[in-house]
C-alpha atoms as a PDB file:
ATOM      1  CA  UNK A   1      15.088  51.872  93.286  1.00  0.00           C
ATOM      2  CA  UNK A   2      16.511  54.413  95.622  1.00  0.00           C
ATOM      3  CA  UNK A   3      14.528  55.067  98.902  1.00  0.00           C
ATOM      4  CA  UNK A   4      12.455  58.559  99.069  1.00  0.00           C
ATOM      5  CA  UNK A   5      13.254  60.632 102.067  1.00  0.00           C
ATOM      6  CA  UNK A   6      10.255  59.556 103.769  1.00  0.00           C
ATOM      7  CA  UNK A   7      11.028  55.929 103.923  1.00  0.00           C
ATOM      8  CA  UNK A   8      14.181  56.354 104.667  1.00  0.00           C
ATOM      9  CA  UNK A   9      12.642  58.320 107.421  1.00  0.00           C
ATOM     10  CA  UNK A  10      10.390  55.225 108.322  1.00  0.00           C
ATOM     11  CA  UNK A  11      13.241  52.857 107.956  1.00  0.00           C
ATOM     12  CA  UNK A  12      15.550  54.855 110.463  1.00  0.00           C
ATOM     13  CA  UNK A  13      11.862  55.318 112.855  1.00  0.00           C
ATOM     14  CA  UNK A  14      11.674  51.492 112.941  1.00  0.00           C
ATOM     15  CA  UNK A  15      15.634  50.877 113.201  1.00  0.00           C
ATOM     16  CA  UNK A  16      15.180  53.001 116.428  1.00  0.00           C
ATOM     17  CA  UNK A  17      12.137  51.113 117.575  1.00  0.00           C
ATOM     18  CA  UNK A  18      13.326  48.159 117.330  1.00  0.00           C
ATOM     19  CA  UNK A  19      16.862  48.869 119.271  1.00  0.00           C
ATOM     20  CA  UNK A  20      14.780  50.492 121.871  1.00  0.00           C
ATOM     21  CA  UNK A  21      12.353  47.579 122.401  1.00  0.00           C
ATOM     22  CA  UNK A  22      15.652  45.513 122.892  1.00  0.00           C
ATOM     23  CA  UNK A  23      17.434  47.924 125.393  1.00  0.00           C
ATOM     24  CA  UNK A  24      13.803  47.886 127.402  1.00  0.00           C
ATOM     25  CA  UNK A  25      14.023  43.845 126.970  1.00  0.00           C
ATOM     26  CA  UNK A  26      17.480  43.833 128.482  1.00  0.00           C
ATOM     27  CA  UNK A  27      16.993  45.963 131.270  1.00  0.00           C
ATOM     28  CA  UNK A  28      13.932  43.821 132.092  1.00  0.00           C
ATOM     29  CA  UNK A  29      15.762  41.004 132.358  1.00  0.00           C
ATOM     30  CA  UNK A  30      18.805  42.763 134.089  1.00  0.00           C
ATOM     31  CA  UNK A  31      16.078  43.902 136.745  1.00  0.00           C
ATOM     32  CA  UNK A  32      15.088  40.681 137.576  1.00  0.00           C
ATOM     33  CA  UNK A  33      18.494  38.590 137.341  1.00  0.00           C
ATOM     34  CA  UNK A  34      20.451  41.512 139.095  1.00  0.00           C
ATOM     35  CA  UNK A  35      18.222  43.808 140.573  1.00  0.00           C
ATOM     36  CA  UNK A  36      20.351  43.716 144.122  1.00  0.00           C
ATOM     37  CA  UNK A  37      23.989  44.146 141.771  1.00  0.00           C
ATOM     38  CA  UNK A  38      22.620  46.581 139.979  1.00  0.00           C
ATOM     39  CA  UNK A  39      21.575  48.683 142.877  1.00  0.00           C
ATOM     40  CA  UNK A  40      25.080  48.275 144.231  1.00  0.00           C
ATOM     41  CA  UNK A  41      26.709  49.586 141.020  1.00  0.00           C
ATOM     42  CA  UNK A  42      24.791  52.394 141.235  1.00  0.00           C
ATOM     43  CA  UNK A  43      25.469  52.844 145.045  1.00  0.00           C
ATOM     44  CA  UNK A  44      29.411  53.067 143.935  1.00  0.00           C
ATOM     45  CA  UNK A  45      29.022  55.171 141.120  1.00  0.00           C
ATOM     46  CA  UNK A  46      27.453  57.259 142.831  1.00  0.00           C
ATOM     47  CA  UNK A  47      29.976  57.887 145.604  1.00  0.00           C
ATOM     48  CA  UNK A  48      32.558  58.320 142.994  1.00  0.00           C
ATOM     49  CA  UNK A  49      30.878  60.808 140.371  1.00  0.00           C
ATOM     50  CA  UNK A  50      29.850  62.659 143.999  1.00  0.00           C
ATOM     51  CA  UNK A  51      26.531  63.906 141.982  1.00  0.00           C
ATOM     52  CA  UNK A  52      23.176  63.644 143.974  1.00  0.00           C
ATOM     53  CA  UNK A  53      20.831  61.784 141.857  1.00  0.00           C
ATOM     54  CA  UNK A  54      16.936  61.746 142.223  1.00  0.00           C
ATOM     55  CA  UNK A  55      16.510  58.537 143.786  1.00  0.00           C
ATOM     56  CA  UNK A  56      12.795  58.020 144.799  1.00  0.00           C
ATOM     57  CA  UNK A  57      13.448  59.221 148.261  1.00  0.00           C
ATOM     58  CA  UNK A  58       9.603  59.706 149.028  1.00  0.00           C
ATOM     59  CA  UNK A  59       8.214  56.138 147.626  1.00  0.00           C
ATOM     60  CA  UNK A  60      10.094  55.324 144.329  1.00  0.00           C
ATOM     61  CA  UNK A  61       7.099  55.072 141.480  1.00  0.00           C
ATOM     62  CA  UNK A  62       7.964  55.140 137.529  1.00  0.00           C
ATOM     63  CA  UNK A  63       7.639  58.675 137.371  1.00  0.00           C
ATOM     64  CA  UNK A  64      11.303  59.312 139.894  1.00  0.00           C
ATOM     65  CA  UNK A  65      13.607  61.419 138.825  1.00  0.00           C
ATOM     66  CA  UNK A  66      16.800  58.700 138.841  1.00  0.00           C
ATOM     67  CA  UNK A  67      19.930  58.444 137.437  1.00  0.00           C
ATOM     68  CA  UNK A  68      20.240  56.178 134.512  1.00  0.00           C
ATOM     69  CA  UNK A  69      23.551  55.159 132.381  1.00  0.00           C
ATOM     70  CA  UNK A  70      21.461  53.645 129.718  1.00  0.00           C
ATOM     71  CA  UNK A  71      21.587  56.321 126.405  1.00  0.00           C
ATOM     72  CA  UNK A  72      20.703  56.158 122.944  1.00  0.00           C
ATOM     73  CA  UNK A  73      21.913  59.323 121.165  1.00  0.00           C
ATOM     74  CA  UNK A  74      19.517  58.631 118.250  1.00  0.00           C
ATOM     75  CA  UNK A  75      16.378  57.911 120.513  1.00  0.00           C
ATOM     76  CA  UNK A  76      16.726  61.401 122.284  1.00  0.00           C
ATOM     77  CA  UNK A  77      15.925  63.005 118.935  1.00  0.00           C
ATOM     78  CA  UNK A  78      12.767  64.642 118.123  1.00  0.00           C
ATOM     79  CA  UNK A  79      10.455  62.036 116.936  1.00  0.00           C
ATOM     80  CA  UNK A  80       8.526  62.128 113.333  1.00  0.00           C
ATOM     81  CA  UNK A  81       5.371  64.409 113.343  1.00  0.00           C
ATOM     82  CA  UNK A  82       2.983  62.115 114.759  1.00  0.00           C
ATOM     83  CA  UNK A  83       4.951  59.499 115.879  1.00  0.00           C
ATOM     84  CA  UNK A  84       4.242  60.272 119.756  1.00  0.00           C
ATOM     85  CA  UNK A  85       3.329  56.363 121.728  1.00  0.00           C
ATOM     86  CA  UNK A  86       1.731  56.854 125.062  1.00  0.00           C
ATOM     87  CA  UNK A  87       2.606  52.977 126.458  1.00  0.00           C
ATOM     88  CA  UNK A  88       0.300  51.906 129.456  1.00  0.00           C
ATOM     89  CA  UNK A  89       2.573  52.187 132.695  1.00  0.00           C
ATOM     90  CA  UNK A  90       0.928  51.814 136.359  1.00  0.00           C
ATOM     91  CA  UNK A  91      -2.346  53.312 137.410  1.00  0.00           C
ATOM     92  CA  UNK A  92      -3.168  56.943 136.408  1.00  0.00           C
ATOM     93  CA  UNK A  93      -3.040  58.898 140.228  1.00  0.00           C
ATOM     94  CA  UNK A  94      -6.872  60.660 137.995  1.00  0.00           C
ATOM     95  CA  UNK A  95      -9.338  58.171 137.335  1.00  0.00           C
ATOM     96  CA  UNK A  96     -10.671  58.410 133.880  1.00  0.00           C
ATOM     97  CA  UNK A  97      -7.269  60.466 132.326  1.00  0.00           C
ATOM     98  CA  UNK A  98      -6.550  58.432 129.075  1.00  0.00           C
ATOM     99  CA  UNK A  99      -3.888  59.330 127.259  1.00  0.00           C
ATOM    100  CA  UNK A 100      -3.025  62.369 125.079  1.00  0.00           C
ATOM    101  CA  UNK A 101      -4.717  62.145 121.658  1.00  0.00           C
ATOM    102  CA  UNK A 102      -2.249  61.221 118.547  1.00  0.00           C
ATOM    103  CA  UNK A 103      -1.152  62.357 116.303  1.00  0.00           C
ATOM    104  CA  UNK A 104       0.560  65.218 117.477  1.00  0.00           C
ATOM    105  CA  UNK A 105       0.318  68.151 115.069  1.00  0.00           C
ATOM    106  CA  UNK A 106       3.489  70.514 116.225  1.00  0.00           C
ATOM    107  CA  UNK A 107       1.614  73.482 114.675  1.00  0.00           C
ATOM    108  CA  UNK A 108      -1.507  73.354 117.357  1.00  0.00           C
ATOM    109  CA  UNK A 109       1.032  72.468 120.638  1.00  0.00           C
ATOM    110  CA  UNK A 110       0.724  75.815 122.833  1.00  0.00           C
ATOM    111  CA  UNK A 111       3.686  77.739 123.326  1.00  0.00           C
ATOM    112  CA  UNK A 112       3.951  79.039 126.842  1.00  0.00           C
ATOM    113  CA  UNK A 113       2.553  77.514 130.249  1.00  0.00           C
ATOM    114  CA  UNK A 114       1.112  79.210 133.782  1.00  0.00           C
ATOM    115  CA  UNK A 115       2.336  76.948 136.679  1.00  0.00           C
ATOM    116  CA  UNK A 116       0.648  78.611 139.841  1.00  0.00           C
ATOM    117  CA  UNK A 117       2.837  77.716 142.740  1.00  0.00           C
ATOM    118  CA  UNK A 118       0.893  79.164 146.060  1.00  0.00           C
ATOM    119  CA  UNK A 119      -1.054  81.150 144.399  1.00  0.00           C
ATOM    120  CA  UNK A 120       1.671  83.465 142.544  1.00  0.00           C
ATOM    121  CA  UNK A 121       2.463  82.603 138.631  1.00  0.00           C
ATOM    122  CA  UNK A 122       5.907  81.505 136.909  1.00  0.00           C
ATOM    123  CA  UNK A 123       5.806  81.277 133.097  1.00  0.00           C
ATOM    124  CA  UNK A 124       7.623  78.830 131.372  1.00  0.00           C
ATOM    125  CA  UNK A 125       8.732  79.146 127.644  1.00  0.00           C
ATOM    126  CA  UNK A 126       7.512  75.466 126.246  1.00  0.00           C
ATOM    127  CA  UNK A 127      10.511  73.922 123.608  1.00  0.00           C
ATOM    128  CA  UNK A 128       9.226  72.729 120.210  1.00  0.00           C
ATOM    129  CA  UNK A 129      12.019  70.119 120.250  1.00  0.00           C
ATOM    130  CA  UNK A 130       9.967  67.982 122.690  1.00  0.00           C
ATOM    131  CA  UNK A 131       6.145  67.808 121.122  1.00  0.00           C
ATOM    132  CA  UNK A 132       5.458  64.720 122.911  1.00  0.00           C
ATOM    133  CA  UNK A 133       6.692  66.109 126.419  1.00  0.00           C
ATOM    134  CA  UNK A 134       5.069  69.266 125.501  1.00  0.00           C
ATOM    135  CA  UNK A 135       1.571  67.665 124.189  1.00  0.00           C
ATOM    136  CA  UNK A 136       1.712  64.974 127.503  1.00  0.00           C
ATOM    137  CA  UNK A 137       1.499  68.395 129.594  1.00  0.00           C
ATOM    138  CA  UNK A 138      -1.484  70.056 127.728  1.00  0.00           C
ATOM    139  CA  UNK A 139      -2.966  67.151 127.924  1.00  0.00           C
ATOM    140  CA  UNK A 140      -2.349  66.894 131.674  1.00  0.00           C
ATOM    141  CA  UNK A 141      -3.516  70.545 132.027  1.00  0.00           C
ATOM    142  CA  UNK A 142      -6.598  70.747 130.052  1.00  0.00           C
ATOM    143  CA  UNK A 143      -7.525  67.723 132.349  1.00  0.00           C
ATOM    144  CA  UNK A 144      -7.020  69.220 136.241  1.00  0.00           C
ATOM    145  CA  UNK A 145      -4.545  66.578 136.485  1.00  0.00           C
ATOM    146  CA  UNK A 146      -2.000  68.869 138.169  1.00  0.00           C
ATOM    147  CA  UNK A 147      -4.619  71.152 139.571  1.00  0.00           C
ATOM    148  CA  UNK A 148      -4.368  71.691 143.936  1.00  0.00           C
ATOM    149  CA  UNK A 149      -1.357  69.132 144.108  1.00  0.00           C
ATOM    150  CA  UNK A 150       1.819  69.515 145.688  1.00  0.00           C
ATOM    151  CA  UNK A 151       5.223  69.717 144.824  1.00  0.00           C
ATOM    152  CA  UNK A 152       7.113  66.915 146.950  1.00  0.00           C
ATOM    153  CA  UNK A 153      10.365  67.750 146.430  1.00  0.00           C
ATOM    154  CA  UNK A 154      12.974  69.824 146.909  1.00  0.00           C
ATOM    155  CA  UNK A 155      16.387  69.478 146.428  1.00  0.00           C
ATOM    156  CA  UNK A 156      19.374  71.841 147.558  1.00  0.00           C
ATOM    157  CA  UNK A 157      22.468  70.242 147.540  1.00  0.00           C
ATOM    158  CA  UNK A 158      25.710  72.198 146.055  1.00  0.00           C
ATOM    159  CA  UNK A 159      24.999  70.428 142.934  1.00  0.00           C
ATOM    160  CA  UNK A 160      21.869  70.142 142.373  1.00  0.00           C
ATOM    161  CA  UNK A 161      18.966  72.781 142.842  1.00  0.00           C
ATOM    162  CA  UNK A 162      15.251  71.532 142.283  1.00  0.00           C
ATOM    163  CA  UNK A 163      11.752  71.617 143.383  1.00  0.00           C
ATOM    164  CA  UNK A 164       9.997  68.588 141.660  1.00  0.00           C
ATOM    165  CA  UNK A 165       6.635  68.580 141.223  1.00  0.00           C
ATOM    166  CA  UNK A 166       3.446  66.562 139.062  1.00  0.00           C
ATOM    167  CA  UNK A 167       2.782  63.841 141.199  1.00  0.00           C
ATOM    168  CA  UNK A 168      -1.205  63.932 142.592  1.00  0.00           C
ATOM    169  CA  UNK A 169      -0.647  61.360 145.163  1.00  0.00           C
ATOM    170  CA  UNK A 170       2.640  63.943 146.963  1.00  0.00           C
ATOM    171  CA  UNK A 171       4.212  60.809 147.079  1.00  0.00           C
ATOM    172  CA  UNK A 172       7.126  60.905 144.786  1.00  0.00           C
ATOM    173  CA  UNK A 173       5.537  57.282 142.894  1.00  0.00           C
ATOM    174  CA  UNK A 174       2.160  58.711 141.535  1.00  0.00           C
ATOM    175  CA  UNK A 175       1.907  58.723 137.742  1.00  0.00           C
ATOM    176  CA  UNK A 176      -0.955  59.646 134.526  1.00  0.00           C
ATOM    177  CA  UNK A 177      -0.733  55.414 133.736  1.00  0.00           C
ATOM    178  CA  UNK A 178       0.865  56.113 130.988  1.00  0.00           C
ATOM    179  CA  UNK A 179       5.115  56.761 129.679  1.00  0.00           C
ATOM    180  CA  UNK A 180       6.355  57.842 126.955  1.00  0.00           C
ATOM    181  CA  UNK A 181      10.136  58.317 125.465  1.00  0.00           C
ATOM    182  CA  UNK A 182      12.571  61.105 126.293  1.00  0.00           C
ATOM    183  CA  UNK A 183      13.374  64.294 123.934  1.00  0.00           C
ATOM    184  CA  UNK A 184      15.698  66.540 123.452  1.00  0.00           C
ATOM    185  CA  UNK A 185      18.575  65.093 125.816  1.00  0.00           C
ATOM    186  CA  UNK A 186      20.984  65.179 123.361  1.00  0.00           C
ATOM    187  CA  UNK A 187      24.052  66.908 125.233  1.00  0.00           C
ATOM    188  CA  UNK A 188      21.194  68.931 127.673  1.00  0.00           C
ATOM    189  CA  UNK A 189      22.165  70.771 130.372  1.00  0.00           C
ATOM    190  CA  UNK A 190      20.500  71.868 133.083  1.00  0.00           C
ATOM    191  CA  UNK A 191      21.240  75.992 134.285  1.00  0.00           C
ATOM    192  CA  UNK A 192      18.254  78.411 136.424  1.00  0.00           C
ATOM    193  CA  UNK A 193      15.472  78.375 135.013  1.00  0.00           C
ATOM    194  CA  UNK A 194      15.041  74.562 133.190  1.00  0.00           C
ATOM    195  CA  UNK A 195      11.983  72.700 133.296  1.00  0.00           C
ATOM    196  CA  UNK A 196      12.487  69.161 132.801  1.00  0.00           C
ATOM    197  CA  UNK A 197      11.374  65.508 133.477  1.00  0.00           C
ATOM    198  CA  UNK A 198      11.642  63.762 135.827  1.00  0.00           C
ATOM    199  CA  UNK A 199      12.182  59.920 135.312  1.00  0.00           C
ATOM    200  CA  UNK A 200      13.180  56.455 136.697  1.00  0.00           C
ATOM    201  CA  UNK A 201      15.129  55.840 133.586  1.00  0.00           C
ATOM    202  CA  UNK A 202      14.965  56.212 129.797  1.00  0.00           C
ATOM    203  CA  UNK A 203      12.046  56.667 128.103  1.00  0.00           C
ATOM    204  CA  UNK A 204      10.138  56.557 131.445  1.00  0.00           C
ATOM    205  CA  UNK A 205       8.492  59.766 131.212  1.00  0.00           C
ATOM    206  CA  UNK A 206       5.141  60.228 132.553  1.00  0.00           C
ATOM    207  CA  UNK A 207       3.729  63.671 134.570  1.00  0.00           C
ATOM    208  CA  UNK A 208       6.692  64.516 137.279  1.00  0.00           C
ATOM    209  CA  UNK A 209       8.765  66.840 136.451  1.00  0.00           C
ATOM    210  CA  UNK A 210      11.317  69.015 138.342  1.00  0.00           C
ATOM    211  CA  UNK A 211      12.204  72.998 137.657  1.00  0.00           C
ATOM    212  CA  UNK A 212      16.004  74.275 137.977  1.00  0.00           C
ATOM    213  CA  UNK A 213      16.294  77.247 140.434  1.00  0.00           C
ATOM    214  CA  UNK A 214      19.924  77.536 140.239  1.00  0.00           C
ATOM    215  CA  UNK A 215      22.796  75.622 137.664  1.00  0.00           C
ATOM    216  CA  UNK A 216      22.461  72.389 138.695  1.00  0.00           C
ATOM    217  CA  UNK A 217      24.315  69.052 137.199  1.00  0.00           C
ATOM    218  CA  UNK A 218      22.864  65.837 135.670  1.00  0.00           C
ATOM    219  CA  UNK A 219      23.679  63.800 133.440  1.00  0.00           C
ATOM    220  CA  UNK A 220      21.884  64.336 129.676  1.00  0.00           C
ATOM    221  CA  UNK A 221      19.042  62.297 130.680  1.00  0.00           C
ATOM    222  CA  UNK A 222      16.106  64.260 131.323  1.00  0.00           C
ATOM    223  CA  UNK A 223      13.988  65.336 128.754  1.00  0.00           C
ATOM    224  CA  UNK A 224      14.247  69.588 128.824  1.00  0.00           C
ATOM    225  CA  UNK A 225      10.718  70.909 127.831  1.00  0.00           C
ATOM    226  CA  UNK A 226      11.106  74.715 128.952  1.00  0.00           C
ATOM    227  CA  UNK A 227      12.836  77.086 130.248  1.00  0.00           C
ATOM    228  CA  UNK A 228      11.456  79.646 133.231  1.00  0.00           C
ATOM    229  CA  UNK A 229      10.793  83.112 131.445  1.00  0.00           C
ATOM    230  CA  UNK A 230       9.435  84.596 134.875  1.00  0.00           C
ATOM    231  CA  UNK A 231       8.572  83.874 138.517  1.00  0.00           C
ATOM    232  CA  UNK A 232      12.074  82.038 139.340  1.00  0.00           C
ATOM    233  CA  UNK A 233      12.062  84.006 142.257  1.00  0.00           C
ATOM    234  CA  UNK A 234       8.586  82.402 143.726  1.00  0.00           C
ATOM    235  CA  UNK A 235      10.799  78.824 143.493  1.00  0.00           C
ATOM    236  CA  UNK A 236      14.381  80.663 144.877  1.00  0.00           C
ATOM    237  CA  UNK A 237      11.987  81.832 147.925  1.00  0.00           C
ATOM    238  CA  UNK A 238      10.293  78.384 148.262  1.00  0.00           C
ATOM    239  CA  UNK A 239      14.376  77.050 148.303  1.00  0.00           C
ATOM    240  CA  UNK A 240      15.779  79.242 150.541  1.00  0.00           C
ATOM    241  CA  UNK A 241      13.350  77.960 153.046  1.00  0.00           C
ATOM    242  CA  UNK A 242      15.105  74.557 153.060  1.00  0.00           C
ATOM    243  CA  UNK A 243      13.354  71.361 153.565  1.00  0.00           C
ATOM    244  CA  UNK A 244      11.226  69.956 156.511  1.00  0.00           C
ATOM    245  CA  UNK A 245      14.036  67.467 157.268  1.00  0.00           C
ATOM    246  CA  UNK A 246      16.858  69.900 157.679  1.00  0.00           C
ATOM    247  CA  UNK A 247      18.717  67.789 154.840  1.00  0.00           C
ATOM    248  CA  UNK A 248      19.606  68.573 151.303  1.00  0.00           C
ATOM    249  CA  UNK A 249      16.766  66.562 149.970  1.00  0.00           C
ATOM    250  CA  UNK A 250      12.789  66.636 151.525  1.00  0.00           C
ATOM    251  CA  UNK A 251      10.169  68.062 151.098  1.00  0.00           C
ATOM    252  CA  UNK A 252       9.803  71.994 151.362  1.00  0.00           C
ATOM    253  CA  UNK A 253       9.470  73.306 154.376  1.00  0.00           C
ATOM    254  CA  UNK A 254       6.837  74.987 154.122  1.00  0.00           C
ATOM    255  CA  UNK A 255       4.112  73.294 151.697  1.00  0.00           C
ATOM    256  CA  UNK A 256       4.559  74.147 147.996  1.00  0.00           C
ATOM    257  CA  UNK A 257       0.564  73.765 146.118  1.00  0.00           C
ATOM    258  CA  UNK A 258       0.713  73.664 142.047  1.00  0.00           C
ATOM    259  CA  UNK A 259      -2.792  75.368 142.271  1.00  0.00           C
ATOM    260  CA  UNK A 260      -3.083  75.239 138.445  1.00  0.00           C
ATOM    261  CA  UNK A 261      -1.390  74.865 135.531  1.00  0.00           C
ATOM    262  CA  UNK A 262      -2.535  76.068 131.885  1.00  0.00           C
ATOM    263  CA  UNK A 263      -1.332  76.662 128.567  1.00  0.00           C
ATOM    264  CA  UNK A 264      -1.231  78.639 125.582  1.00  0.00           C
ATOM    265  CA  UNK A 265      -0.285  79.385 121.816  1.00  0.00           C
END
C-alpha cells in the first residue's frame, strides 16, 4: 500500500533524525580523538577563507557563535508542526527556566519582538520559517531570562558587523540548559538588519544570538529568526563607538544593557 503524505512525512522526520544523531556521534568522537587537529584545521582555514568567525573570545560556552563546516541541507528545513526537541545542554545561566513547552502551534508564535538596548527600542520582524528559534525566544522573554543583561559582544571587522547578545552571565559561555537544532540556514545570508543565532556548531542553538548592523559574511550556518524593522541606528551608534579593547572584536565600549525583551502577535 502506498504511503499517505503524512508518513511519508514521518519517514523523512526520522530519516533526518537518525542521520543527525550520527553526525552528533561523529563529531563526539572527532572531539575527543582530535580535538587539538581539529582546532588546527580550523586555525588554517581560517587564514585562508580570511573571514572572522565567532570564536568564543570571552569564555567559549555552547551557546558561541563559531564557525562550523558540518551541514545538512535537509536538517536546516523547517521542522514538522510540533516537532520542536529542547535537548538538555549545560546549566541554565536562570535557575528554575525549563524548557519551552511542546508542541509548538505556529498559529499562537508572536510575530514581532521589543529588544530594549539602553533603554531605547529596536523592533525586530520574527520569521515563521524558524518556530522553534522563534518559540525558544518567547519562551526566554515571557521568563526575564534576557531581562537587565548585557550584550558582550561586538564585532567590527570589514567583514563582519555584530553586536551579540543573550548570554546572562556577559560571559560569552552562559546558556538556558537547553539546545535545540538550527532553521532556516538553507543558503541564508546575513545583510543590516538580521537577527540570528549564535552557535558553537550545528544544531547548538540555545539563547545567544547576534544582530547584523551592516552586510556582514558567514557562512549559511546560523539560524536567521528576524530581521530589524526599526532602531538599527541605536546598534550603528553602539558600533561606531568601537570596542573597549581598541580591536575588531570586544566588548562595546561603552556598556550595551538588553533591559527587556518582549513579544507579540
Amino acid at each position: 500500500m502506498a504511503q499517505s503524505a503524512k508518513q511519508r512525512r514521518r519517514e523523512l522526520a526520522r530519516q533526518r533524525h537518525e542521520r543527525q544523531q550520527a553526525r552528533r556521534a561523529e563529531q563526539a568522537k572527532r572531539r575527543r580523538t582530535g580535538g587539538l587537529a581539529v582546532a588546527a584545521v580550523l586555525a588554517v582555514a581560517a587564514l585562508v577563507t580570511g573571514t572572522l568567525y565567532f570564536s568564543g573570545v570571552f569564555g567559549g560556552g555552547d551557546d558561541t557563535v563559531a564557525a562550523s563546516s558540518d551541514s545538512d541541507p535537509e536538517a536546516t528545513q523547517a521542522p514538522e508542526p510540533g516537532s520542536c526537541e529542547y535537548r538538555a545542554s549545560g546549566t541554565s545561566a536562570v535557575p528554575d527556566l525549563g524548557t519551552p513547552a511542546v508542541p509548538v502551534d505556529a498559529a499562537t508564535l508572536p510575530g514581532t519582538a521589543t529588544l530594549t538596548l539602553n533603554g531605547s527600542p529596536v523592533t525586530v520582524q520574527l520569521d515563521a520559517a524558524a518556530p522553534c528559534t522563534v518559540n525558544s525566544l518567547a519562551h526566554l522573554a515571557s521568563a526575564g531570562y534576557f531581562d537587565g543583561t548585557t550584550c558582550h559582544r561586538l564585532t567590527t571587522s570589514e567583514s563582519l558587523k555584530v553586536l551579540q547578545c543573550g548570554d546572562p552571565t556577559g560571559t560569552g559561555s552562559g546558556g538556558p540548559g537547553y539546545e535545540f537544532d538550527n532553521e532556516n540556514t538553507d543558503g541564508a545570508t546575513y545583510p543590516a538588519g538580521t537577527v540570528a543565532m549564535a552557535n558553537s556548531g550545528a544544531d547548538t542553538n540555545g539563547s545567544q544570538f547576534f544582530l547584523v548592523y551592516a552586510d556582514s559574511e558567514l557562512p549559511p550556518n546560523y539560524t536567521v529568526f528576524g530581521q530589524i524593522t526599526t532602531g538599527l541606528d541605536v546598534i550603528t551608534g553602539i558600533a561606531a563607538d568601537g570596542t573597549d579593547n581598541g580591536l575588531e572584536d570586544g566588548a562595546p565600549l561603552h556598556p550595551v544593557t538588553l533591559d527587556t525583551v518582549t513579544t507579540a502577535a
